[in-house]
Structures are given as structure tokens and as C-alpha cells.
PDB file of N, CA and C in Angstrom:
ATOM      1  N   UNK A   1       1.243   8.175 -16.452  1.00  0.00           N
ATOM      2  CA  UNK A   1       1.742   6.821 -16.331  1.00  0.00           C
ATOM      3  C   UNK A   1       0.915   5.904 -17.222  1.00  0.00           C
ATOM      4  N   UNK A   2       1.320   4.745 -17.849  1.00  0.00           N
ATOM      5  CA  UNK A   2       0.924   4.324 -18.561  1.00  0.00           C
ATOM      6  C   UNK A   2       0.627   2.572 -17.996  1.00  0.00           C
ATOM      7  N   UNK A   3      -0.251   1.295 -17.962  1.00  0.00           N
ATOM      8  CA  UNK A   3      -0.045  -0.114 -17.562  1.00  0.00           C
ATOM      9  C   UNK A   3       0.496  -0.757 -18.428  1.00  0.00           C
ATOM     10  N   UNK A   4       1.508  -0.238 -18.956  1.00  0.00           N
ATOM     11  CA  UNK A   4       2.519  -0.920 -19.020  1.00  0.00           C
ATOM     12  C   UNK A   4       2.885  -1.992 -17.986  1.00  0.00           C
ATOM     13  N   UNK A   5       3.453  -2.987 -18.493  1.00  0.00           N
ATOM     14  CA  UNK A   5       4.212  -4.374 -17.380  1.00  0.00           C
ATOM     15  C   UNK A   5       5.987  -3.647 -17.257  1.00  0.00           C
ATOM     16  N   UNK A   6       6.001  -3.291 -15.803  1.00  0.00           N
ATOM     17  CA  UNK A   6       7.391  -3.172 -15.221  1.00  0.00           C
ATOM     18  C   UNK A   6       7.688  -4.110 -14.397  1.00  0.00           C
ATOM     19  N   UNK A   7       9.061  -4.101 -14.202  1.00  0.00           N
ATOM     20  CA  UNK A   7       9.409  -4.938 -13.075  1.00  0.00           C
ATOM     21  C   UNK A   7       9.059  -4.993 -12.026  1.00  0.00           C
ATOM     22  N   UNK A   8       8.342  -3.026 -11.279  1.00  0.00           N
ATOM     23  CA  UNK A   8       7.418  -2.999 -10.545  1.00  0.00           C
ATOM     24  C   UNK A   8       6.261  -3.579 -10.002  1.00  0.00           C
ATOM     25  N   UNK A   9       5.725  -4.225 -11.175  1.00  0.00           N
ATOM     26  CA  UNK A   9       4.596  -4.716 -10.866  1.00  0.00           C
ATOM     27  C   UNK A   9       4.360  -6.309 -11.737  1.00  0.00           C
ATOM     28  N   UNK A  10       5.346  -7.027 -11.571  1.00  0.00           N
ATOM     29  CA  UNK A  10       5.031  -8.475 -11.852  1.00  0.00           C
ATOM     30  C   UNK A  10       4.561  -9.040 -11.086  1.00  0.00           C
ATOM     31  N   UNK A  11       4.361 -10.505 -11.447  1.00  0.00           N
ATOM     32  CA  UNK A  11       3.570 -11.567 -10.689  1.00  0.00           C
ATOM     33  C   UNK A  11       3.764 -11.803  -9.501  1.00  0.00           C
ATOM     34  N   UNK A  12       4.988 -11.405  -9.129  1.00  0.00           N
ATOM     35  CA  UNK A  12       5.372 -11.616  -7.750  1.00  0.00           C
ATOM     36  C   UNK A  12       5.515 -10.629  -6.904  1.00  0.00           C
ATOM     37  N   UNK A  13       5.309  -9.988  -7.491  1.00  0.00           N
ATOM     38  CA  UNK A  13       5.070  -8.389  -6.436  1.00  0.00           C
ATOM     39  C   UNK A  13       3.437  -8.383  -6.496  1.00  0.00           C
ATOM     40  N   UNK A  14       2.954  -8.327  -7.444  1.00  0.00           N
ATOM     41  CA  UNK A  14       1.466  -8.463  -7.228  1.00  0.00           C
ATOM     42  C   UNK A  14       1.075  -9.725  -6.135  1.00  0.00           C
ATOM     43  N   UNK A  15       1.709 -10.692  -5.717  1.00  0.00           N
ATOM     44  CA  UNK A  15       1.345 -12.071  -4.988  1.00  0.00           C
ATOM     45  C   UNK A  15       1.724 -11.150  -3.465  1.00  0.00           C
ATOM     46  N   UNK A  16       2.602 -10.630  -3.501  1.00  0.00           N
ATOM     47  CA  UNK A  16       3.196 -10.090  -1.926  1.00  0.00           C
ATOM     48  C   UNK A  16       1.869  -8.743  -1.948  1.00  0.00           C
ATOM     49  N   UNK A  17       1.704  -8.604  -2.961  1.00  0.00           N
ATOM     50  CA  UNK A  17       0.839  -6.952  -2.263  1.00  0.00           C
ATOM     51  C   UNK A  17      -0.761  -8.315  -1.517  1.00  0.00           C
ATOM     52  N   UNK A  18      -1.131  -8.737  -2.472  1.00  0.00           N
ATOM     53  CA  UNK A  18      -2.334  -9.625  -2.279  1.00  0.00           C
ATOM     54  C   UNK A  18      -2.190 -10.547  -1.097  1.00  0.00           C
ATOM     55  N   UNK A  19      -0.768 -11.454  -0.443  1.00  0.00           N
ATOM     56  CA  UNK A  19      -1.022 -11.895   0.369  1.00  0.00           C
ATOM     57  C   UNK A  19      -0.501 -10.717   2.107  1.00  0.00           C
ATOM     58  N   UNK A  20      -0.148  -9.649   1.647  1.00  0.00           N
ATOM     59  CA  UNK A  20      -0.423  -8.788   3.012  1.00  0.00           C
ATOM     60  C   UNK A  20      -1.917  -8.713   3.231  1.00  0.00           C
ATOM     61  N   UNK A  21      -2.758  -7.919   1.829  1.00  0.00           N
ATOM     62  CA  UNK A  21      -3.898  -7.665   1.964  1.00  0.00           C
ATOM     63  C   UNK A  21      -4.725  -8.737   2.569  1.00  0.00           C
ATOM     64  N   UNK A  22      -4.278 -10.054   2.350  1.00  0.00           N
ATOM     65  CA  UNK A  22      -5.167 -11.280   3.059  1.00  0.00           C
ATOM     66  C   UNK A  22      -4.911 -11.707   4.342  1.00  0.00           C
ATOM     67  N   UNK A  23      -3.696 -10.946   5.139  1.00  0.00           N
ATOM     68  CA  UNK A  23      -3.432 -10.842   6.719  1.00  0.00           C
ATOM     69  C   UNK A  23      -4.187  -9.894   7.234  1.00  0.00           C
ATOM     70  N   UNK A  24      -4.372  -8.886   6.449  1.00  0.00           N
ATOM     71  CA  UNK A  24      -5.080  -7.521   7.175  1.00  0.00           C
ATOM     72  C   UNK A  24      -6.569  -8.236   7.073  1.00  0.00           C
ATOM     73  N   UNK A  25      -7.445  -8.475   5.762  1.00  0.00           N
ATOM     74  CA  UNK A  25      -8.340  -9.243   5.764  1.00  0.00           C
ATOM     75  C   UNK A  25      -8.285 -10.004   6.953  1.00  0.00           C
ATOM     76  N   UNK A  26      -7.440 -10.988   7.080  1.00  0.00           N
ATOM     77  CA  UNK A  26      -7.609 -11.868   8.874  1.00  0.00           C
ATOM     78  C   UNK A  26      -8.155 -11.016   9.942  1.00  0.00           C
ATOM     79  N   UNK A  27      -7.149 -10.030   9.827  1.00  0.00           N
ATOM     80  CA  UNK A  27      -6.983  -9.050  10.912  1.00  0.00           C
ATOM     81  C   UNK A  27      -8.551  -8.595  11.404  1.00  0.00           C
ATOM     82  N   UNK A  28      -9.073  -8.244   9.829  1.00  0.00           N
ATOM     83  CA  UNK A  28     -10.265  -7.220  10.086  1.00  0.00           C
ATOM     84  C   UNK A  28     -11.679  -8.289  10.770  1.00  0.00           C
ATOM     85  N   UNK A  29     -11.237  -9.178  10.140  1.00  0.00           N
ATOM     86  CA  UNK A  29     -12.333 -10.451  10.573  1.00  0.00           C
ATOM     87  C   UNK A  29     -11.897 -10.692  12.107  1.00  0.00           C
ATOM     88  N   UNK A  30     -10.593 -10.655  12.560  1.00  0.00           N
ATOM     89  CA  UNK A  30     -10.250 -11.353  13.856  1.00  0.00           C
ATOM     90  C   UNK A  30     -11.162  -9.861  15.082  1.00  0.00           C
ATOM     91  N   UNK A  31     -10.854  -8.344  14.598  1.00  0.00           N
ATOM     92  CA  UNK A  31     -11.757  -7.456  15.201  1.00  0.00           C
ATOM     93  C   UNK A  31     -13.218  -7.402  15.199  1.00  0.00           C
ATOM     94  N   UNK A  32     -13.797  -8.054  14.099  1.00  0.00           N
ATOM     95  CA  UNK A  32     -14.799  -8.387  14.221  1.00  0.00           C
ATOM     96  C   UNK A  32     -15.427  -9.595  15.191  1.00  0.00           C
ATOM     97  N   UNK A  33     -14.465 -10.811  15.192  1.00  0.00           N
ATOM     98  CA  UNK A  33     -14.742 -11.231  16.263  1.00  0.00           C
ATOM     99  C   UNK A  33     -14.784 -10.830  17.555  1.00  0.00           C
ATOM    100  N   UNK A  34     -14.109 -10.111  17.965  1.00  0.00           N
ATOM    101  CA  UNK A  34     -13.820  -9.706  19.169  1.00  0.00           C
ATOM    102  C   UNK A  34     -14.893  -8.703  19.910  1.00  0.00           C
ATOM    103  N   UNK A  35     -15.372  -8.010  18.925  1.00  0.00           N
ATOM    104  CA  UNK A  35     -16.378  -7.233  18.807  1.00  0.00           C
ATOM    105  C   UNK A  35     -17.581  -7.572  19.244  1.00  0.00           C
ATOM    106  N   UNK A  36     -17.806  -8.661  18.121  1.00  0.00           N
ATOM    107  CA  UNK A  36     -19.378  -9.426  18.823  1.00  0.00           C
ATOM    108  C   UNK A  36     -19.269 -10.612  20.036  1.00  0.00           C
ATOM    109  N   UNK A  37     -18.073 -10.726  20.352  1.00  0.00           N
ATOM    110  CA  UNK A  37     -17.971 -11.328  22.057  1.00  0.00           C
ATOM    111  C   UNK A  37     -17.871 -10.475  22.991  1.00  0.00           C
ATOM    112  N   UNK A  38     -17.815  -9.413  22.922  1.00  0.00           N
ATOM    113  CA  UNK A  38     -17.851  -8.367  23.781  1.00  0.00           C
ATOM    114  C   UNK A  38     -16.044  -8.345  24.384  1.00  0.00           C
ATOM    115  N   UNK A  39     -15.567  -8.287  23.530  1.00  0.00           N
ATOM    116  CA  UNK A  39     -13.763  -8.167  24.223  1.00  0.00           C
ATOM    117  C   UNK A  39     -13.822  -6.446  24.648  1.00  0.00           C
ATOM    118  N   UNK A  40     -12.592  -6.678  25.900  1.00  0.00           N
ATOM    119  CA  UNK A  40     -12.433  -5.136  26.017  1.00  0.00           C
ATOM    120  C   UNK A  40     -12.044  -4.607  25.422  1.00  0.00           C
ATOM    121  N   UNK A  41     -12.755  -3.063  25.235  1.00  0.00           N
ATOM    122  CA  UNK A  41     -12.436  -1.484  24.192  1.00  0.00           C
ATOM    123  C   UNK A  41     -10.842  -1.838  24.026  1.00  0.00           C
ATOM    124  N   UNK A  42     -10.672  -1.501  25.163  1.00  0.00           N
ATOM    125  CA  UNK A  42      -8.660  -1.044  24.104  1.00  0.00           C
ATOM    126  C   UNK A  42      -8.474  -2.232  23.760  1.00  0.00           C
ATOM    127  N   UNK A  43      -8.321  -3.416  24.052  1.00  0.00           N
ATOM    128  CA  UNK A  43      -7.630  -4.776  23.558  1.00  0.00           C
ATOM    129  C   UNK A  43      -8.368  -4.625  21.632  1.00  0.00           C
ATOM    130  N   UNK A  44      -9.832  -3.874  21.668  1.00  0.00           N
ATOM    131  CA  UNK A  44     -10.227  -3.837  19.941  1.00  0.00           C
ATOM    132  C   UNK A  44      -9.628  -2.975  19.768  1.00  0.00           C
ATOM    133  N   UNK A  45      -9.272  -2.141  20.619  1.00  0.00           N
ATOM    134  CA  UNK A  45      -9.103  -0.493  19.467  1.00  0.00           C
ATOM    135  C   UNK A  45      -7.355  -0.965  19.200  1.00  0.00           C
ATOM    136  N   UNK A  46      -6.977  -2.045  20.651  1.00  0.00           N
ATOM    137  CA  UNK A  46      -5.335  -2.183  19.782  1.00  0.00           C
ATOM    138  C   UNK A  46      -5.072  -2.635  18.937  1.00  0.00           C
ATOM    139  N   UNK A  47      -6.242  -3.643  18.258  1.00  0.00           N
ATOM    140  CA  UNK A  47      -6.481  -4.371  17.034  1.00  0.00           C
ATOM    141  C   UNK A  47      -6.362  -3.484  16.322  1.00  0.00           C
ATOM    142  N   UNK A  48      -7.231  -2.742  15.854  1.00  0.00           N
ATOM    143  CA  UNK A  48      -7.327  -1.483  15.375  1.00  0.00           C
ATOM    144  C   UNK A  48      -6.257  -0.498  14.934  1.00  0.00           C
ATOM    145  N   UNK A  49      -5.556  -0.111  15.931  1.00  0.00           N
ATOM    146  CA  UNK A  49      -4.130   0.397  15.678  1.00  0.00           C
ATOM    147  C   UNK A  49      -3.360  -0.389  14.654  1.00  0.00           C
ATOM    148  N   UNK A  50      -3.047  -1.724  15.188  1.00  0.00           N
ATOM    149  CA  UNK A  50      -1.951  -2.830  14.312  1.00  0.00           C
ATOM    150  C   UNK A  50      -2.851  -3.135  13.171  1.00  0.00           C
ATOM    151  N   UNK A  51      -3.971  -3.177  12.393  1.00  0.00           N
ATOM    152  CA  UNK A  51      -4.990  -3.521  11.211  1.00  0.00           C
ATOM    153  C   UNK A  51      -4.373  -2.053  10.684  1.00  0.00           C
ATOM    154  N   UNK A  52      -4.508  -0.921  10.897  1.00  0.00           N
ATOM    155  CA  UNK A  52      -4.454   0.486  10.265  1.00  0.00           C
ATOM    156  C   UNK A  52      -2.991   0.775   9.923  1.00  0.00           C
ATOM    157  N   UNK A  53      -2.189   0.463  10.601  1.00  0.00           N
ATOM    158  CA  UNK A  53      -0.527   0.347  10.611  1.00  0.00           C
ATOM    159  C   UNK A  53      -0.372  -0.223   9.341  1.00  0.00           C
ATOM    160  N   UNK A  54      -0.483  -1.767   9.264  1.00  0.00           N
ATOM    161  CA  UNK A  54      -0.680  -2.904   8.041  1.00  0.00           C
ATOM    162  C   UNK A  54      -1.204  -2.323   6.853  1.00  0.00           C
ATOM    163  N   UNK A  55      -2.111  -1.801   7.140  1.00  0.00           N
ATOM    164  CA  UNK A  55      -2.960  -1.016   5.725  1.00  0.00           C
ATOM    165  C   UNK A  55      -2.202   0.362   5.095  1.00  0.00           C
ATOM    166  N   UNK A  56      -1.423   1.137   6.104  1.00  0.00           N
ATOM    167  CA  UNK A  56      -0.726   1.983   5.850  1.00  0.00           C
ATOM    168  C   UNK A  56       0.438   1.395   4.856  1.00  0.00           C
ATOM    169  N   UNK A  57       0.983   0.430   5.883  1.00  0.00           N
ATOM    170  CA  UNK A  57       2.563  -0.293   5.517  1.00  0.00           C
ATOM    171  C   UNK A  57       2.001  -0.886   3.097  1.00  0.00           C
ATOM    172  N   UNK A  58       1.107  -1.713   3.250  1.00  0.00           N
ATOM    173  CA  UNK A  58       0.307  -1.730   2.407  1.00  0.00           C
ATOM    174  C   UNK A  58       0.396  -0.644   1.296  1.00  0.00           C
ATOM    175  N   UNK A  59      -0.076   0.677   1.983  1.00  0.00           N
ATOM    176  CA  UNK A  59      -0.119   1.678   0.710  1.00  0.00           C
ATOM    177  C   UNK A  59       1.219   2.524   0.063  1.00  0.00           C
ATOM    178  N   UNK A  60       2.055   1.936   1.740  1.00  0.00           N
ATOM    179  CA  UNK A  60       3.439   2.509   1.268  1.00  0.00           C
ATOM    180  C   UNK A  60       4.134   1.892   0.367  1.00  0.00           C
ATOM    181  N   UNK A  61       4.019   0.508   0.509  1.00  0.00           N
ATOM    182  CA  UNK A  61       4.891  -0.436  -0.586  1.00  0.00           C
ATOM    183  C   UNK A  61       4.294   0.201  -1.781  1.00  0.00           C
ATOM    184  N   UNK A  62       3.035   0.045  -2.021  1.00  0.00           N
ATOM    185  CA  UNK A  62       2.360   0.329  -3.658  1.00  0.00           C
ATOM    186  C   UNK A  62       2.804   1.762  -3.715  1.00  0.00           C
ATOM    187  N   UNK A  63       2.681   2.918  -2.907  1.00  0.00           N
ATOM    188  CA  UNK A  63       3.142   3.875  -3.567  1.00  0.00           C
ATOM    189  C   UNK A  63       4.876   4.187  -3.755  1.00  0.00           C
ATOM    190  N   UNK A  64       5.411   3.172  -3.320  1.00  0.00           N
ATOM    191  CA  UNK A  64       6.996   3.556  -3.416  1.00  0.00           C
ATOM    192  C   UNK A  64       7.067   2.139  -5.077  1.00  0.00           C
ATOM    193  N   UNK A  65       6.087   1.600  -4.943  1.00  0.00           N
ATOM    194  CA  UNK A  65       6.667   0.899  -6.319  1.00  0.00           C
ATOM    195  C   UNK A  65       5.555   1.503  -7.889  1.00  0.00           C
ATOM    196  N   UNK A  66       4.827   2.521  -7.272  1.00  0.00           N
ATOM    197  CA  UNK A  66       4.275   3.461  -8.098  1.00  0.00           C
ATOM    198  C   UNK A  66       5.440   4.209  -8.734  1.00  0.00           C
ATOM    199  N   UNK A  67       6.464   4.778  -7.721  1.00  0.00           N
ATOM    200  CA  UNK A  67       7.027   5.858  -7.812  1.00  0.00           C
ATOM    201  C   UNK A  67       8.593   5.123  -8.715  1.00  0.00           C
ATOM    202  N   UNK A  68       8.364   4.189  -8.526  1.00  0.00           N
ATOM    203  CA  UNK A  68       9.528   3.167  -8.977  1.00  0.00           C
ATOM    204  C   UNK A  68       9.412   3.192 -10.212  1.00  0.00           C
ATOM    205  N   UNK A  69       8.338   2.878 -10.935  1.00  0.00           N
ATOM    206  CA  UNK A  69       7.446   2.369 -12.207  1.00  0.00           C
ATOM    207  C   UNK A  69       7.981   3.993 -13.104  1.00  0.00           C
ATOM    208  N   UNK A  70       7.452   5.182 -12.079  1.00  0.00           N
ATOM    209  CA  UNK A  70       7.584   6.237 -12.964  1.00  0.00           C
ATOM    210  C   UNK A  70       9.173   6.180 -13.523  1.00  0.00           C
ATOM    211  N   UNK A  71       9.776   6.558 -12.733  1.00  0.00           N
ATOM    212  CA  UNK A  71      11.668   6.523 -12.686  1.00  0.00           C
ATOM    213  C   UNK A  71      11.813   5.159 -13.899  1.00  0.00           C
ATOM    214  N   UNK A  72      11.118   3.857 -14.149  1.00  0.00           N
ATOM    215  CA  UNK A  72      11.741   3.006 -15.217  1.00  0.00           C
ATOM    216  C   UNK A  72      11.140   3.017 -16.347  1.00  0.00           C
ATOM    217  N   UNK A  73       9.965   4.156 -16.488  1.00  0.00           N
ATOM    218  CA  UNK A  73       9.391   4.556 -17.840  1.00  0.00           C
ATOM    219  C   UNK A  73      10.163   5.830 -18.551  1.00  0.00           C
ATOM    220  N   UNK A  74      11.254   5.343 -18.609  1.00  0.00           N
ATOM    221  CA  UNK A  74      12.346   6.107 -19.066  1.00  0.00           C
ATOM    222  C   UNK A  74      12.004   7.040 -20.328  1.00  0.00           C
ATOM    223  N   UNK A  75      11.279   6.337 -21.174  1.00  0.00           N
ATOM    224  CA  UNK A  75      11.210   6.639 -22.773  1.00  0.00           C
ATOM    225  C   UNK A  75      11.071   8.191 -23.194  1.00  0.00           C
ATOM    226  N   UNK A  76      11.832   9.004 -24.107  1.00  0.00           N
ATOM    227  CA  UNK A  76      11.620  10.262 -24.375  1.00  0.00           C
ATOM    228  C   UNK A  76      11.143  10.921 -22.972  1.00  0.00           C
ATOM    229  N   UNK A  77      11.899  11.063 -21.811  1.00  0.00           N
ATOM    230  CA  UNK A  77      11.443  11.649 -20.627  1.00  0.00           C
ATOM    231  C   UNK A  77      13.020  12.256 -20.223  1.00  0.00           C
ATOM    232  N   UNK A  78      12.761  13.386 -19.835  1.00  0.00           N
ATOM    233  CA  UNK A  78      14.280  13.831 -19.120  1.00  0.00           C
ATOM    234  C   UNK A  78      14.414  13.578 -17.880  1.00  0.00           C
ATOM    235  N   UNK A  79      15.608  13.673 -16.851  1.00  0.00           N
ATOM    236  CA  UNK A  79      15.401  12.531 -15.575  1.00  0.00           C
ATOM    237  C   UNK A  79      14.579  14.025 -15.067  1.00  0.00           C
ATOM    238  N   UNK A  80      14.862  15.011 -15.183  1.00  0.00           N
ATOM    239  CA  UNK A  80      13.736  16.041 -14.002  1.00  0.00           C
ATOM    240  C   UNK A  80      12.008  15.814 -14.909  1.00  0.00           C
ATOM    241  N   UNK A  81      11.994  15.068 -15.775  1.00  0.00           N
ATOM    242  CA  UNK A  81      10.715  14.742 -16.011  1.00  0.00           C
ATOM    243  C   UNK A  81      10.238  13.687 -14.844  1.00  0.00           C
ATOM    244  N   UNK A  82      10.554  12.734 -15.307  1.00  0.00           N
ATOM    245  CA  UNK A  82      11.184  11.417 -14.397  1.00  0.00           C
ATOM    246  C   UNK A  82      10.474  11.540 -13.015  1.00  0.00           C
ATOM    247  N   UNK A  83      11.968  12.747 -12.367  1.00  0.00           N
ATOM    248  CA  UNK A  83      11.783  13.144 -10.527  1.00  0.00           C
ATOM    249  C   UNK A  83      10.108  14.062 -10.345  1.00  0.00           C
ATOM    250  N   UNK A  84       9.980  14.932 -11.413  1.00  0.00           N
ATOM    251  CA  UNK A  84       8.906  15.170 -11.092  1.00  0.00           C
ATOM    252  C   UNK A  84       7.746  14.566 -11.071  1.00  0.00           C
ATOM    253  N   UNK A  85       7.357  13.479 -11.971  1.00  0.00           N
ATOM    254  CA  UNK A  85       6.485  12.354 -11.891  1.00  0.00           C
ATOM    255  C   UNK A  85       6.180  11.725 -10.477  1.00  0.00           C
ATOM    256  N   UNK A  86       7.739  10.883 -10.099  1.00  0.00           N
ATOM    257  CA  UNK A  86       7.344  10.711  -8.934  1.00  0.00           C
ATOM    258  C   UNK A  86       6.938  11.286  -7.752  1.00  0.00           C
ATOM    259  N   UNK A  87       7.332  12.416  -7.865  1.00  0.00           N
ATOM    260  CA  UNK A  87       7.499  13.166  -6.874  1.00  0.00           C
ATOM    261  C   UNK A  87       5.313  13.380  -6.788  1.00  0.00           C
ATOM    262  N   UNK A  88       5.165  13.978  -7.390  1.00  0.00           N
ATOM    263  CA  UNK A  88       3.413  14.216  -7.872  1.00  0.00           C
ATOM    264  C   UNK A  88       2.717  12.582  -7.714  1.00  0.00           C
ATOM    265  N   UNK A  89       3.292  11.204  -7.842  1.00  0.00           N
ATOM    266  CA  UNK A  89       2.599   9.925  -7.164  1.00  0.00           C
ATOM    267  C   UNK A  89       2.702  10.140  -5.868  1.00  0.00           C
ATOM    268  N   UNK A  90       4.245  10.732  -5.142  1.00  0.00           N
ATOM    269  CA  UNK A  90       4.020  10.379  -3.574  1.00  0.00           C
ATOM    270  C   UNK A  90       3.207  11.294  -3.406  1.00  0.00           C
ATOM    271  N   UNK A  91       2.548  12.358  -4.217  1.00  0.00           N
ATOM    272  CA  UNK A  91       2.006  13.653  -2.841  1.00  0.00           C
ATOM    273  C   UNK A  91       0.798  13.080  -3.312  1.00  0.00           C
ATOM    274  N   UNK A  92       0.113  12.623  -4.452  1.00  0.00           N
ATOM    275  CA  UNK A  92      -1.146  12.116  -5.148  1.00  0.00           C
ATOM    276  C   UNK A  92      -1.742  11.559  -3.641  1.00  0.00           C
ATOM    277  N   UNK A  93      -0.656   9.933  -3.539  1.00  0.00           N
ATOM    278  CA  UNK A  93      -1.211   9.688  -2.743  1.00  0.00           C
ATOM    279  C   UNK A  93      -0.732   8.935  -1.111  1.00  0.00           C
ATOM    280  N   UNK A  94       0.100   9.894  -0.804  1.00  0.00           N
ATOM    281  CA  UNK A  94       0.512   9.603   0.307  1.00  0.00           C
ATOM    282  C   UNK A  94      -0.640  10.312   1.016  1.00  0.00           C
ATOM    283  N   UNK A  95      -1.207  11.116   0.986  1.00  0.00           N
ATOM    284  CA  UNK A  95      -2.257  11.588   1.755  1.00  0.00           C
ATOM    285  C   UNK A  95      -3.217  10.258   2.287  1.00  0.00           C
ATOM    286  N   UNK A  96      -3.354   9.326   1.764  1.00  0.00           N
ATOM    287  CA  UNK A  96      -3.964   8.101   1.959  1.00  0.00           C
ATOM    288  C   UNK A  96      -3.020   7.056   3.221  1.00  0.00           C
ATOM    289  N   UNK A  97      -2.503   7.475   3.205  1.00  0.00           N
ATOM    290  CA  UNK A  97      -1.734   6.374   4.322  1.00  0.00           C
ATOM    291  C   UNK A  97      -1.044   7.461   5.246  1.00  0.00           C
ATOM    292  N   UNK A  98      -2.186   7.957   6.698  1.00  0.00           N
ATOM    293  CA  UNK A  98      -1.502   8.703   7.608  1.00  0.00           C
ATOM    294  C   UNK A  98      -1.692   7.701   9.461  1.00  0.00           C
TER     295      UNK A  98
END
């Protein structure tokens, strides 16, 4: 893959990936509060759950507009070039968001 500018990844898709990341940021700060007031275990660890969910949801968008990017770098590529590209981003790194 090459950084090239796709439609994948303009200014405004870059603004939506950055302002999730700055809810989860809330998020991680709001468990931290909770933490050093002494809140109860599960009420953090449910924080916890919904912060890790977000971060998942997070890696899924970027890797489905990874996989997007491959499929519109069309150039001298055959489409089973193409499918196999993407196919090798989701397994790269879907392992990262379980």
C-alpha cells in the first residue's frame, strides 16, 4: 500500500477517526477518576468493557477503510490482486481488535 491521498482517508474521515479517539480519551480519564475515589470494582471494570468496545469499534472503522483504500488503488492491479490485498489488511490486523 502506498500514502497516497484516497477518499479513504481525507480530512473528514481523519476528523471522525480523531474525534472518537477523544471520547475514548474522556472515557479513559473518566476510569481513572473513578479509580482514585474508590468507585465499585464492576461499576470500573464496566467502564472498562464500554472504553475497550470503543477502541475496538475504532480499529474496525480504520481497518475496513484500510481495506477500502486497497480495493481504490486500482492502478496496474488485477481485481484478485485487489481482493487479496485486502483480504491480508483484515487478517494483518484484525487480530488487534478482539
Amino acid at each position: 500500500m502506498t500514502d497516497i491521498e484516497h477518499p479513504a482517508t481525507t480530512d473528514a474521515e481523519r476528523k471522525r477517526i480523531i474525534n472518537r479517539l477523544k471520547r475514548l480519551e474522556g472515557q479513559i480519564r473518566g476510569l481513572q477518576m473513578m479509580v482514585e475515589s474508590g468507585k465499585d470494582c464492576e461499576d470500573v471494570l464496566t467502564q472498562i468493557m464500554a472504553a475497550k468496545s470503543a477502541l475496538n469499534q475504532v480499529g474496525l472503522h480504520i481497518i475496513g477503510h484500510s481495506m477500502k483504500r486497497c480495493l481504490i488503488d486500482t492502478e496496474n492491479r488485477t481485481r484478485d490482486e485487489l481482493i487479496d490485498e485486502a483480504i491480508a489488511v483484515f487478517i494483518k490486523y484484525s487480530a488487534c481488535v478482539k
